[in-house]
Protein backbone atom coordinates (compact mmCIF):
# COMPACT_ATOMS: atom_id res chain seq x y z
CA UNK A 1 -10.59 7.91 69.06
CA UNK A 2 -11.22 5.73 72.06
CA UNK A 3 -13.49 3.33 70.14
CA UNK A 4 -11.16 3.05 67.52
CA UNK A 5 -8.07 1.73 69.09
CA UNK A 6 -10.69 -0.46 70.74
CA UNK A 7 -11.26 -2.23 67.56
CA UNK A 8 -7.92 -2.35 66.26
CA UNK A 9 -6.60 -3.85 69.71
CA UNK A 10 -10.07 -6.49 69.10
CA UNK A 11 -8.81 -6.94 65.76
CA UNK A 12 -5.04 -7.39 66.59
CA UNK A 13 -6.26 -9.70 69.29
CA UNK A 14 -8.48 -11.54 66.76
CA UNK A 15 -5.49 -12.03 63.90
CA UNK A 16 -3.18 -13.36 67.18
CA UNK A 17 -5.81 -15.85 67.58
CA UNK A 18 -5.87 -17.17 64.32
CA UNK A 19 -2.19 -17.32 63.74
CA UNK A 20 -1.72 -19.06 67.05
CA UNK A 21 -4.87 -22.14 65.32
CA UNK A 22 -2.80 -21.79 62.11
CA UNK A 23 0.80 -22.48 63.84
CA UNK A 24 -0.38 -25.03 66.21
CA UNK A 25 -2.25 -26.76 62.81
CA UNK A 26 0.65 -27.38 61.11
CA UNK A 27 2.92 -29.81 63.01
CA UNK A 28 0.14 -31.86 62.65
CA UNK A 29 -0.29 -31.10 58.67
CA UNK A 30 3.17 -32.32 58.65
CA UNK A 31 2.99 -36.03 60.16
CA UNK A 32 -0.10 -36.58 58.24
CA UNK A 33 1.53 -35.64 54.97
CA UNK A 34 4.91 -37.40 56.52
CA UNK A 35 2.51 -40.36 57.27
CA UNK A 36 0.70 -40.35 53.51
CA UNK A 37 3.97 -40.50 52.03
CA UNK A 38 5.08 -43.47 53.87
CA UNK A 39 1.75 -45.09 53.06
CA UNK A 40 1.96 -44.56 48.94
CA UNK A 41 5.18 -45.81 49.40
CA UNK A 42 4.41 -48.49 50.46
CA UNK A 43 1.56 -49.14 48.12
CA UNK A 44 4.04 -48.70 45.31
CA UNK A 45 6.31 -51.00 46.83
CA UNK A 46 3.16 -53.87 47.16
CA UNK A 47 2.51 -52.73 43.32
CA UNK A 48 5.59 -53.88 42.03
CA UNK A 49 5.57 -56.68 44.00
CA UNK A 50 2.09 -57.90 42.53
CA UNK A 51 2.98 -56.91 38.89
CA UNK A 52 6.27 -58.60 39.11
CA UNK A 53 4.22 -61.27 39.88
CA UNK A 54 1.61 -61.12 37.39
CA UNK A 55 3.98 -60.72 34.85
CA UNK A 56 5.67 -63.85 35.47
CA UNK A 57 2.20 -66.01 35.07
CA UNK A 58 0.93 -64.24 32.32
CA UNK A 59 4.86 -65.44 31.08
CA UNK A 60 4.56 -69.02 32.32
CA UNK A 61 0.75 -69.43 30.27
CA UNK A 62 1.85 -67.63 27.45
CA UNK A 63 4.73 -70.02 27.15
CA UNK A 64 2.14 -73.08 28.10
CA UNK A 65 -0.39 -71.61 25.40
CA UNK A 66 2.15 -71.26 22.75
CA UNK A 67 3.17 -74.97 23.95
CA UNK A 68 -0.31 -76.06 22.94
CA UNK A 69 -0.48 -74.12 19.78
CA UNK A 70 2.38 -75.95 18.75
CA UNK A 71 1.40 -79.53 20.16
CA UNK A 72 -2.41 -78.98 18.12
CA UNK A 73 -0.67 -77.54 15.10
CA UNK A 74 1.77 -80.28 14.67
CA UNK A 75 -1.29 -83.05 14.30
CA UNK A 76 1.17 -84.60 17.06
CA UNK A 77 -0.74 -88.37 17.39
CA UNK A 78 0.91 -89.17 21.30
CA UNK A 79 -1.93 -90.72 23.01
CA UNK A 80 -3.79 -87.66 25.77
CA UNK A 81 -4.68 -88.71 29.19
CA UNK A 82 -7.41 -85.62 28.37
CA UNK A 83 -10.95 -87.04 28.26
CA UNK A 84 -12.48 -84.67 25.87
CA UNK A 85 -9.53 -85.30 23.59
CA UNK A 86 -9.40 -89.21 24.02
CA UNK A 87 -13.42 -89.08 23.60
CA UNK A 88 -13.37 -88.23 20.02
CA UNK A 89 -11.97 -91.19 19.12
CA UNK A 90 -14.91 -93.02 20.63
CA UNK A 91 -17.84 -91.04 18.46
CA UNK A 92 -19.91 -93.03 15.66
CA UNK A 93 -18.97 -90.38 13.20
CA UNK A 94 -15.73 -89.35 11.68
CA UNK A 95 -14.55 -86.43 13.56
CA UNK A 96 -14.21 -84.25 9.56
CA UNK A 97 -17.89 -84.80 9.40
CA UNK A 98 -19.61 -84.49 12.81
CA UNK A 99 -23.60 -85.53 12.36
CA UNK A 100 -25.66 -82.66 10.81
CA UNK A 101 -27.95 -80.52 13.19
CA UNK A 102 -30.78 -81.78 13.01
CA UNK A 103 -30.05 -85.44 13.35
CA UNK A 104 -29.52 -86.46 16.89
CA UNK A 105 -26.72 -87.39 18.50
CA UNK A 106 -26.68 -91.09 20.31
C-alpha cells in the first residue's frame, strides 16, 4: 500500500511539474503571438503601400502606351527627335518594301 501512494505522490509531483513548464510557457506564447501580429500588420500595411504604388505606374504607362497607340495609329507626320524613328527616313529603300533577305543591306 506503501509503494503505491509512493507512486501516486511521484506522479502528482510529476503532473505539478509539468503544469508549472506549461503556465510559465505561456506568457511568453502570448508576446510572441502579440509580437507576430504586430509584424503582419505591418507587412500588410507596407503591401498596400507598394500596390498603391504599382498601381499608379502600371496607370501612368498604360495611359503613355495607349498615347503611343494613338500617336502610331494616326500616321501623325510631326517630326520625332527618336533616332530609330528619324532613321527610316534616311534608308535607300522605301520603308513598304524593305530589301529582300538575301540581298545585303549597305
Amino acid at each position: 500500500m506503501q509503494a503505491v501512494i509512493r507512486e501516486l505522490q511521484d506522479t502528482l509531483t510529476v503532473m505539478v511539474e509539468i503544469e508549472r513548464r506549461q503556465s510559465s510557457t505561456l506568457p511568453e506564447h502570448r508576446e510572441r503571438i502579440k509580437a507576430i501580429e504586430q509584424e503582419t500588420a505591418e507587412h500588410y500595411l507596407r503591401s498596400a503601400k507598394y500596390q498603391e504604388r504599382t498601381d499608379q505606374n502600371l496607370a501612368e504607362i498604360t495611359d503613355k502606351l495607349n498615347g503611343l497607340i494613338g500617336y502610331v495609329a494616326t500616321g501623325s507626320s510631326r517630326p520625332s527627335s527618336h533616332p530609330e524613328i528619324t532613321m527610316r527616313a534616311t534608308l535607300p529603300w522605301p520603308a513598304s518594301s524593305p530589301p529582300a533577305p538575301d540581298r545585303p543591306i549597305p
